[in-house]
C-alpha atoms as a PDB file:
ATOM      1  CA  UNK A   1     -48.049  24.351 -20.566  1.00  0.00           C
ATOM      2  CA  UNK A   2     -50.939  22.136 -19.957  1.00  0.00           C
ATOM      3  CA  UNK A   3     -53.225  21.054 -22.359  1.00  0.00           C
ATOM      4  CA  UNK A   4     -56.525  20.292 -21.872  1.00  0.00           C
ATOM      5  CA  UNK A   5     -59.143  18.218 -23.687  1.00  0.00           C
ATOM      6  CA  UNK A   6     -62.819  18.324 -22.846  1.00  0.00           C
ATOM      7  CA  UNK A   7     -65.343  15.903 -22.493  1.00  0.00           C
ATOM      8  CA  UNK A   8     -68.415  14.848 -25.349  1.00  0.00           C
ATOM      9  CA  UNK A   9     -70.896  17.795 -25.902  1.00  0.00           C
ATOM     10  CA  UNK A  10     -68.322  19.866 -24.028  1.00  0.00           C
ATOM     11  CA  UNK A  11     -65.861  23.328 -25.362  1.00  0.00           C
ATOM     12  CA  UNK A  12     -63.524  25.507 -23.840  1.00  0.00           C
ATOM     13  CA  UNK A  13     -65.508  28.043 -21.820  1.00  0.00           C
ATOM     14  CA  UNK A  14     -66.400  25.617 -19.375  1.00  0.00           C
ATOM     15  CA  UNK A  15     -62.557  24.852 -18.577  1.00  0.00           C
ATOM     16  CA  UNK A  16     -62.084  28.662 -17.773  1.00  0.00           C
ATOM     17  CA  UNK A  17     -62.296  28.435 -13.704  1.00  0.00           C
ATOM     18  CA  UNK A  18     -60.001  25.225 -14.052  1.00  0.00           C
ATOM     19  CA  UNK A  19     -57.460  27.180 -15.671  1.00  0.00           C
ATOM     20  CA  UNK A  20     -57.780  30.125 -13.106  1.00  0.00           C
ATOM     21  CA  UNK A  21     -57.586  27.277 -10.259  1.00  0.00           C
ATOM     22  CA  UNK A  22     -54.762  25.774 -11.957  1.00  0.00           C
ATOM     23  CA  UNK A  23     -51.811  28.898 -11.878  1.00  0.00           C
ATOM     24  CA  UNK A  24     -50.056  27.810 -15.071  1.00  0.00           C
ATOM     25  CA  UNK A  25     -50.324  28.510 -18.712  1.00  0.00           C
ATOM     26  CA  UNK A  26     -52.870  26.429 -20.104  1.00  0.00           C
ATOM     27  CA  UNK A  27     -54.524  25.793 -23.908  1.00  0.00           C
ATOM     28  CA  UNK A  28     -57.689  23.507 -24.516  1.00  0.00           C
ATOM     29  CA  UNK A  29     -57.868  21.990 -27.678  1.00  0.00           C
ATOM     30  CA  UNK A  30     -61.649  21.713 -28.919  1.00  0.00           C
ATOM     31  CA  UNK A  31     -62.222  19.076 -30.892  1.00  0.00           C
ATOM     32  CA  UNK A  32     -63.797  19.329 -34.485  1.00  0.00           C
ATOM     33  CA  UNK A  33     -67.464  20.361 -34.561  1.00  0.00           C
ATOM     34  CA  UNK A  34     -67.368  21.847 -30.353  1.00  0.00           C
ATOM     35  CA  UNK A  35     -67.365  25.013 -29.546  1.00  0.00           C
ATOM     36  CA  UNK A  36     -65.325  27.445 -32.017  1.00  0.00           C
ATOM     37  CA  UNK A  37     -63.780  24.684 -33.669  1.00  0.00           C
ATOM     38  CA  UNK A  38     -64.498  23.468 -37.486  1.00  0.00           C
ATOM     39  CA  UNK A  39     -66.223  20.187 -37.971  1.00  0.00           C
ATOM     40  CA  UNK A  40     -65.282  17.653 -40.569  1.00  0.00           C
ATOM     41  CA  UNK A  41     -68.026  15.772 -42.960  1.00  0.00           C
ATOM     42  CA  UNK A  42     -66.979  12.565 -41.609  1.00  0.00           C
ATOM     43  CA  UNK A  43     -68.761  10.743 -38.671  1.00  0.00           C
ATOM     44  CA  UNK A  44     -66.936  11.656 -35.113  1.00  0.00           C
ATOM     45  CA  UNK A  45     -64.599   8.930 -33.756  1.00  0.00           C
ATOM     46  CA  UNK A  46     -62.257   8.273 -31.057  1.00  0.00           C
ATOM     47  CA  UNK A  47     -59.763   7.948 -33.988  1.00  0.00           C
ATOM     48  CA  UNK A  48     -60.654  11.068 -35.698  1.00  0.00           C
ATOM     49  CA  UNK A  49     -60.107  12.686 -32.550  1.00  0.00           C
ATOM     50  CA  UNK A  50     -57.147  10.981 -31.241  1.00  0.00           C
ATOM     51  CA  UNK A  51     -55.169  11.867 -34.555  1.00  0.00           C
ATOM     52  CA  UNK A  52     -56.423  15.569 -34.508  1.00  0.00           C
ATOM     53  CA  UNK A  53     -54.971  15.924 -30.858  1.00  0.00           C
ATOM     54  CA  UNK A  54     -51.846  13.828 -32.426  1.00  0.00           C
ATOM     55  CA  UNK A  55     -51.360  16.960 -35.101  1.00  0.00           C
ATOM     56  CA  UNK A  56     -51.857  19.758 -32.534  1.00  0.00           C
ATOM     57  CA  UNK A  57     -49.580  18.044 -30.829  1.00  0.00           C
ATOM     58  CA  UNK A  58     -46.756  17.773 -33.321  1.00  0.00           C
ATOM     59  CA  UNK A  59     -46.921  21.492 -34.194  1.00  0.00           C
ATOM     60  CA  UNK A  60     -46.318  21.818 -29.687  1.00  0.00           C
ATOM     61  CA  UNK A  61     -43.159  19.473 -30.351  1.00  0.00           C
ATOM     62  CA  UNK A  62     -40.701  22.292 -29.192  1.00  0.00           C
ATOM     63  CA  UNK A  63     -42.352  22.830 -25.908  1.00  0.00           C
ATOM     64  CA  UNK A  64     -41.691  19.017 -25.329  1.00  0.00           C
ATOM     65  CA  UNK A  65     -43.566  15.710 -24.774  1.00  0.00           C
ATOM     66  CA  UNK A  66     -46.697  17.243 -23.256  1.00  0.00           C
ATOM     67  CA  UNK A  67     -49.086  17.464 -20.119  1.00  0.00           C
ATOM     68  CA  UNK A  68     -52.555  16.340 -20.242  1.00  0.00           C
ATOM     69  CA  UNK A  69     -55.676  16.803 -18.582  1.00  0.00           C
ATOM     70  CA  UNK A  70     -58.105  14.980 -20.409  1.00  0.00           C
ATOM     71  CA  UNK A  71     -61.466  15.148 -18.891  1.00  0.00           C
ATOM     72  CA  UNK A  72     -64.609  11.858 -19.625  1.00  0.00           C
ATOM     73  CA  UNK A  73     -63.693  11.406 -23.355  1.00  0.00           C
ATOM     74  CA  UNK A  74     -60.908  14.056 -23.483  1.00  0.00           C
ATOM     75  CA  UNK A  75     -59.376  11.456 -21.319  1.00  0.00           C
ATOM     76  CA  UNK A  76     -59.961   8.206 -23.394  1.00  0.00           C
ATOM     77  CA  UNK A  77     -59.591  10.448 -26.519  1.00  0.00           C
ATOM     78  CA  UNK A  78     -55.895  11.163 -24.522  1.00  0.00           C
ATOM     79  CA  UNK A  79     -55.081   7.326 -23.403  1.00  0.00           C
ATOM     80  CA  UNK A  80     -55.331   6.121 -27.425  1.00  0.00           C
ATOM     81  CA  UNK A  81     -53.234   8.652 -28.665  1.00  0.00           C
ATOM     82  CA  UNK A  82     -50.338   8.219 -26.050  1.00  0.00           C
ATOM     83  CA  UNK A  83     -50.639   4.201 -26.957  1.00  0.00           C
ATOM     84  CA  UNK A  84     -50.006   5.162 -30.667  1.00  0.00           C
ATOM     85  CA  UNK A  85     -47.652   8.057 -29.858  1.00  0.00           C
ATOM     86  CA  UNK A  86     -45.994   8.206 -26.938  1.00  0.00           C
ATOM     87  CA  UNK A  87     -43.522  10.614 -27.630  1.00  0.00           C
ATOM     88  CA  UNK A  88     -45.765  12.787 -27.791  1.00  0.00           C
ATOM     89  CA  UNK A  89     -46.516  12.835 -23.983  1.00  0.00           C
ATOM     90  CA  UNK A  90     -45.233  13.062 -20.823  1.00  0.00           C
ATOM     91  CA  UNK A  91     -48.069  12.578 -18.263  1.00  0.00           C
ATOM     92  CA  UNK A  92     -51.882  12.158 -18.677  1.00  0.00           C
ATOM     93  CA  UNK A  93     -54.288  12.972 -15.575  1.00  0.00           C
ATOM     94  CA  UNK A  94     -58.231  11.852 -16.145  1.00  0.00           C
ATOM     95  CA  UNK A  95     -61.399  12.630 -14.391  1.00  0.00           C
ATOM     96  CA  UNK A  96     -64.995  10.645 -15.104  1.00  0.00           C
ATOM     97  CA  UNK A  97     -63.497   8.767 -18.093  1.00  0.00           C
ATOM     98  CA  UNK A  98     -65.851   5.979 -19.172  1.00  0.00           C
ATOM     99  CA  UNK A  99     -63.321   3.100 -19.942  1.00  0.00           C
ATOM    100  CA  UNK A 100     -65.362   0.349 -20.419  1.00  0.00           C
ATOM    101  CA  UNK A 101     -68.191   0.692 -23.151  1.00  0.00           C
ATOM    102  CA  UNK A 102     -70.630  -2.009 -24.280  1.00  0.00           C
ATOM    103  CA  UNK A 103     -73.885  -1.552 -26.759  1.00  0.00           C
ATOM    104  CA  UNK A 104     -75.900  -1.470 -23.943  1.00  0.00           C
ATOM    105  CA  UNK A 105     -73.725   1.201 -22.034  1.00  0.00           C
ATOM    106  CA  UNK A 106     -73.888   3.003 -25.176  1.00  0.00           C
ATOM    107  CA  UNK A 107     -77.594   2.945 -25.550  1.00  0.00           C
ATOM    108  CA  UNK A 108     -78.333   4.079 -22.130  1.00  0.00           C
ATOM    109  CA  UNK A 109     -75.892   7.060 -22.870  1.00  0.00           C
ATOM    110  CA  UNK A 110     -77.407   8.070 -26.311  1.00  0.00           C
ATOM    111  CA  UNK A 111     -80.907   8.083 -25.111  1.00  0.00           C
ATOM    112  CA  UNK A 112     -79.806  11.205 -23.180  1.00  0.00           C
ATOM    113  CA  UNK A 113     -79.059  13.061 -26.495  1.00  0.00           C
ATOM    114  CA  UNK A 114     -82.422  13.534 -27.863  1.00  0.00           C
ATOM    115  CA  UNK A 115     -82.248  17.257 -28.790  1.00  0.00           C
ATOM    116  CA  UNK A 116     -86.308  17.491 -28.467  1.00  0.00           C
ATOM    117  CA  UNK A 117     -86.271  15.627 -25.102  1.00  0.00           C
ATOM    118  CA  UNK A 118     -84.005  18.367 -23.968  1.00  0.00           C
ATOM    119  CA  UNK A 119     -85.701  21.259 -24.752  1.00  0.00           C
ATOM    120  CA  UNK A 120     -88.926  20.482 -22.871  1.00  0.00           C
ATOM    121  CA  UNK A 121     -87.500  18.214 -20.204  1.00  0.00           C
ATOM    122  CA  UNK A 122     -84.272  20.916 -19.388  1.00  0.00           C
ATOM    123  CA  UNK A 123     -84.642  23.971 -21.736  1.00  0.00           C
ATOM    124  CA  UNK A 124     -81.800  25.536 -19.415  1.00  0.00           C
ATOM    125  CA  UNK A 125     -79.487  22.607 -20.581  1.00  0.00           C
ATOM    126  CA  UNK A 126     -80.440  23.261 -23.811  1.00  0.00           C
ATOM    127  CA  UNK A 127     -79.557  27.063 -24.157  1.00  0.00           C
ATOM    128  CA  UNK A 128     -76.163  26.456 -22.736  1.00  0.00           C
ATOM    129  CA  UNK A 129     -75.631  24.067 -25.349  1.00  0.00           C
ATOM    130  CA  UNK A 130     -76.831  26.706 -28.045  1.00  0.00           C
ATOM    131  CA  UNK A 131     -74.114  28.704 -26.327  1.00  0.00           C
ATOM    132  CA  UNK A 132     -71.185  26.164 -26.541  1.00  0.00           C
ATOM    133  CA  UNK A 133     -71.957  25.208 -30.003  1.00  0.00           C
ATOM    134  CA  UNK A 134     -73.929  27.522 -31.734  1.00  0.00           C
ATOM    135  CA  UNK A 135     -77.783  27.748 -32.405  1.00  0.00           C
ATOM    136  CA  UNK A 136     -77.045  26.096 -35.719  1.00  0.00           C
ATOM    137  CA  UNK A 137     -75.169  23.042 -35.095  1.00  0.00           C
ATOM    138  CA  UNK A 138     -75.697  21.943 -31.555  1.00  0.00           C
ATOM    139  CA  UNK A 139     -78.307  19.451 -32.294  1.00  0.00           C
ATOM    140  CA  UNK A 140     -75.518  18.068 -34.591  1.00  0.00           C
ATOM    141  CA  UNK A 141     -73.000  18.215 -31.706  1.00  0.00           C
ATOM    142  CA  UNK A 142     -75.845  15.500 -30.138  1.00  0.00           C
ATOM    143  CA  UNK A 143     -76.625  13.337 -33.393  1.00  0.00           C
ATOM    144  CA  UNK A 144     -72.586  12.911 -34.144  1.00  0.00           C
ATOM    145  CA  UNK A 145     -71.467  12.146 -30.678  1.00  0.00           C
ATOM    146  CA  UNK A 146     -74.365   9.117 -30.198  1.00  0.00           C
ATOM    147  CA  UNK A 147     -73.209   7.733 -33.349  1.00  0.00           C
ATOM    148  CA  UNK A 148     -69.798   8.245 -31.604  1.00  0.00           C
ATOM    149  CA  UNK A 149     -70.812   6.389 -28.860  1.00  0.00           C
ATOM    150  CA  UNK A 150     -72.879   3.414 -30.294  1.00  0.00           C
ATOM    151  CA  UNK A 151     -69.815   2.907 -32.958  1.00  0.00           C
ATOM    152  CA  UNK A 152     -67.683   2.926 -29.691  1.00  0.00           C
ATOM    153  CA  UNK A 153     -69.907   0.333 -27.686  1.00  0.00           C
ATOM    154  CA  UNK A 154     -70.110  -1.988 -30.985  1.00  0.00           C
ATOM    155  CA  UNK A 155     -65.676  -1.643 -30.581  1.00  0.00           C
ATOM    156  CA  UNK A 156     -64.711  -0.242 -27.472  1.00  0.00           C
ATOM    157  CA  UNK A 157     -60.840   1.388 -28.822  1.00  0.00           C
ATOM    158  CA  UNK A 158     -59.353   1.022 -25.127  1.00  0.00           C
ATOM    159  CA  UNK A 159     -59.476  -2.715 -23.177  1.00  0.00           C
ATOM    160  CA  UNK A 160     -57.641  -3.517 -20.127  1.00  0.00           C
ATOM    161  CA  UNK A 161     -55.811  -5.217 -21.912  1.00  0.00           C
ATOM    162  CA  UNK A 162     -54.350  -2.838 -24.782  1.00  0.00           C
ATOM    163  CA  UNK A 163     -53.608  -0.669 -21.752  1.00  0.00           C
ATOM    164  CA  UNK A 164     -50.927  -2.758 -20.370  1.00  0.00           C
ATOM    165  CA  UNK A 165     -48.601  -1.324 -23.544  1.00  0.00           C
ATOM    166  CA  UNK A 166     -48.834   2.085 -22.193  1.00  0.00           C
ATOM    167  CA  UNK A 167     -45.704   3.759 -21.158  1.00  0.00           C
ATOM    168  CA  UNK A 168     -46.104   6.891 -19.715  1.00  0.00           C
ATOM    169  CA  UNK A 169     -47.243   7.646 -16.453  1.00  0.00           C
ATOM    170  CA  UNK A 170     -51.392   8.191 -16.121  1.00  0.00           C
ATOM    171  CA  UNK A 171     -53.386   9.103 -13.192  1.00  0.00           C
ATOM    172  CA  UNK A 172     -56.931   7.837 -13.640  1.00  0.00           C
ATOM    173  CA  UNK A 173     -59.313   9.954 -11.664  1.00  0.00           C
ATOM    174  CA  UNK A 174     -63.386   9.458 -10.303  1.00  0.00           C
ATOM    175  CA  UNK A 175     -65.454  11.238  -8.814  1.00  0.00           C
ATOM    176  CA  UNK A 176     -66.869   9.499  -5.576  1.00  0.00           C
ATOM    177  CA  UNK A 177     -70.433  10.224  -6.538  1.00  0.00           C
ATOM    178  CA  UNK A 178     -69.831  10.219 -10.304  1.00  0.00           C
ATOM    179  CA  UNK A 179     -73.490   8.989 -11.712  1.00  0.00           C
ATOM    180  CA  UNK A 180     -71.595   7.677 -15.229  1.00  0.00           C
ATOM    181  CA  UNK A 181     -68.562   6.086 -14.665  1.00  0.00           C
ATOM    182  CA  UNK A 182     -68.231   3.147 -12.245  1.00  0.00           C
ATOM    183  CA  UNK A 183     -65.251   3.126  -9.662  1.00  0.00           C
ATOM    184  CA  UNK A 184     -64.688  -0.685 -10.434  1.00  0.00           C
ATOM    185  CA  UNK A 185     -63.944   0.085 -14.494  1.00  0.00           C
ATOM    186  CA  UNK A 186     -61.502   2.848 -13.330  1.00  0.00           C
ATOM    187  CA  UNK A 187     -59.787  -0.261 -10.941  1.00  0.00           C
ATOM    188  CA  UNK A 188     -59.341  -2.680 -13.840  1.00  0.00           C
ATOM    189  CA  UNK A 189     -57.890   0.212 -16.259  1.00  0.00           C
ATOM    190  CA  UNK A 190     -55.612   1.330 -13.713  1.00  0.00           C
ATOM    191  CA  UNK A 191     -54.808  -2.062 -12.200  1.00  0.00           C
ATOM    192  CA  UNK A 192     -53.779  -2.959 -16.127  1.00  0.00           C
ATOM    193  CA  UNK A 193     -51.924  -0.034 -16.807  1.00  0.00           C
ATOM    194  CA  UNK A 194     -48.000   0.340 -15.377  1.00  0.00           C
ATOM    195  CA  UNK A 195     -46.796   3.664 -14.067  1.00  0.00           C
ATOM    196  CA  UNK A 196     -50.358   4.743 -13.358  1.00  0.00           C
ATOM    197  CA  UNK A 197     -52.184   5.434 -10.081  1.00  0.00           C
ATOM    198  CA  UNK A 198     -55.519   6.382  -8.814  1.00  0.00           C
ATOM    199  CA  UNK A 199     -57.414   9.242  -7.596  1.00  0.00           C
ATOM    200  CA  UNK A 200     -61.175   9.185  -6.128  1.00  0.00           C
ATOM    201  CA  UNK A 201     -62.088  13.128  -6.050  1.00  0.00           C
ATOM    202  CA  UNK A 202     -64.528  13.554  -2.964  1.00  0.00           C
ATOM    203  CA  UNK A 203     -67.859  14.673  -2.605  1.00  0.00           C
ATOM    204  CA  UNK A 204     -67.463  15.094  -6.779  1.00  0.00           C
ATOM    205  CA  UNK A 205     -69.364  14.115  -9.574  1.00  0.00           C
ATOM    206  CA  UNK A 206     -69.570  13.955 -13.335  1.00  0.00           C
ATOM    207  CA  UNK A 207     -70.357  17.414 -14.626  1.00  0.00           C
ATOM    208  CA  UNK A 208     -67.307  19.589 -14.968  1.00  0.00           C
ATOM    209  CA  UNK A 209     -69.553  22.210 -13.911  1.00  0.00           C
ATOM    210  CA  UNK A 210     -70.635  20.795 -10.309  1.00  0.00           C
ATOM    211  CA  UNK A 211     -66.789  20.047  -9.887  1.00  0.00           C
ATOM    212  CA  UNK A 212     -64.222  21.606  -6.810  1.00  0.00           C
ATOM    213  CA  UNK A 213     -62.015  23.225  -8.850  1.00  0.00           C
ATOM    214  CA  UNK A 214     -59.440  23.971  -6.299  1.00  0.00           C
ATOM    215  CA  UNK A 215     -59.766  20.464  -5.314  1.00  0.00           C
ATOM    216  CA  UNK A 216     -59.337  19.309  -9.457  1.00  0.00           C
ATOM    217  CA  UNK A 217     -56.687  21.985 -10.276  1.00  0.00           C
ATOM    218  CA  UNK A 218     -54.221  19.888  -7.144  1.00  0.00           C
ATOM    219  CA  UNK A 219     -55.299  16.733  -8.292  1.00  0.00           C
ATOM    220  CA  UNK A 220     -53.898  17.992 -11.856  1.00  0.00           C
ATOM    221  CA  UNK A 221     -50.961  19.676 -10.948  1.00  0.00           C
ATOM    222  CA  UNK A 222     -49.307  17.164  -8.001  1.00  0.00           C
ATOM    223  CA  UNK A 223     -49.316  14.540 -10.856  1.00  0.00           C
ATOM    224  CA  UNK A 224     -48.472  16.672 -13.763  1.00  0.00           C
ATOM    225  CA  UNK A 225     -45.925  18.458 -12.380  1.00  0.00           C
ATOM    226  CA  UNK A 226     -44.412  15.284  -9.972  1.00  0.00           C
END
């Protein structure tokens, strides 16, 4: 079984052709407040999310240390768990995970999340996100996650060097053309972290949506399932 964890703003339906591509069983675990899953009244945070995928994890336990695709912050969201609980995996596989996060990285990210801006710059965007969320909360999905983000550029949770403690095998995946996450942050994470390796996807970039996922589901499952 491979779980899955999706990226900010993101929910299960867009995972579906992925887990058609990939051949296996498959779950993705939404995290609180996306897509069909309850939110909490606290603020979002890589914590709050790395110790809800720790629980759905412990009630897996008797399928084994698990197998994870984590996908932009599914990914990091992944990495901090598997530092605090590594028994709890076996392998983690990323694609267009921003590593490296700074206030100003974070404020050029939440300027993108202005639920107004959307709806008369890309109304299209906009319904889809009605769709993933709900007409009633998805302008909260955007308020929570850029308070996510700017709390996370104020104290980035993963460094280079808290990496170099992880013990389980990672494959940290780009996009060649990805427009958010630079190659040379991937490098120094991967560089810093044993038992990992690299994978540039070609011809891909960031959206899930606009990815090969043929080309995704092999770069998954010759790690995964090494």
């Amino acid at each position: 079984m491979i779980t899955i964890l999706h990226g900010a703003l993101g929910s299960a339906h867009q995972f579906e052709p992925l887990q058609a591509a990939l051949g296996v069983p498959s779950r993705v675990i939404e995290f609180f407040g996306h897509g069909s899953a309850t939110d909490v009244s606290s603020p979002w945070t890589i914590k709050l999310f790395s110790q809800q995928l720790e629980r759905a994890l412990e009630s897996f336990v008797a399928e084994g240390p698990a197998l994870i695709f984590g996908y932009s912050m599914g990914g990091y969201v992944a990495i901090d768990c598997a530092l605090r609980r590594p028994d709890l995996i076996a392998r983690i596989v990323t694609l267009g995970t921003k590593l490296s996060w700074s206030e100003e990285g974070a404020h050029h990210e939440t300027k993108m999340l202005d639920a107004e801006k959307i709806e008369a710059k890309v109304p299209a965007y906009a319904v889809d996100l009605a769709r993933r969320h709900g007409q009633d909360r998805w302008r909260t999905v955007l308020t929570k996650t850029a308070v996510l983000m700017q709390t996370l550029g104020a104290q980035p949770v993963l460094t280079p060097e808290r990496c170099t403690a992880i013990s389980i095998p990672i494959r940290y995946g780009i996009g060649d053309r990805d427009e958010m996450v630079t190659l040379a942050e991937t490098i120094a994470f991967y560089a810093a972290t044993p038992s990992s390796e690299l994978g540039v996807l070609p011809g891909t970039k960031h959206p899930i949506e606009r990815v090969n996922v043929e080309v995704l589901a092999q770069h998954i499952m010759t790690f995964l399932k090494a």
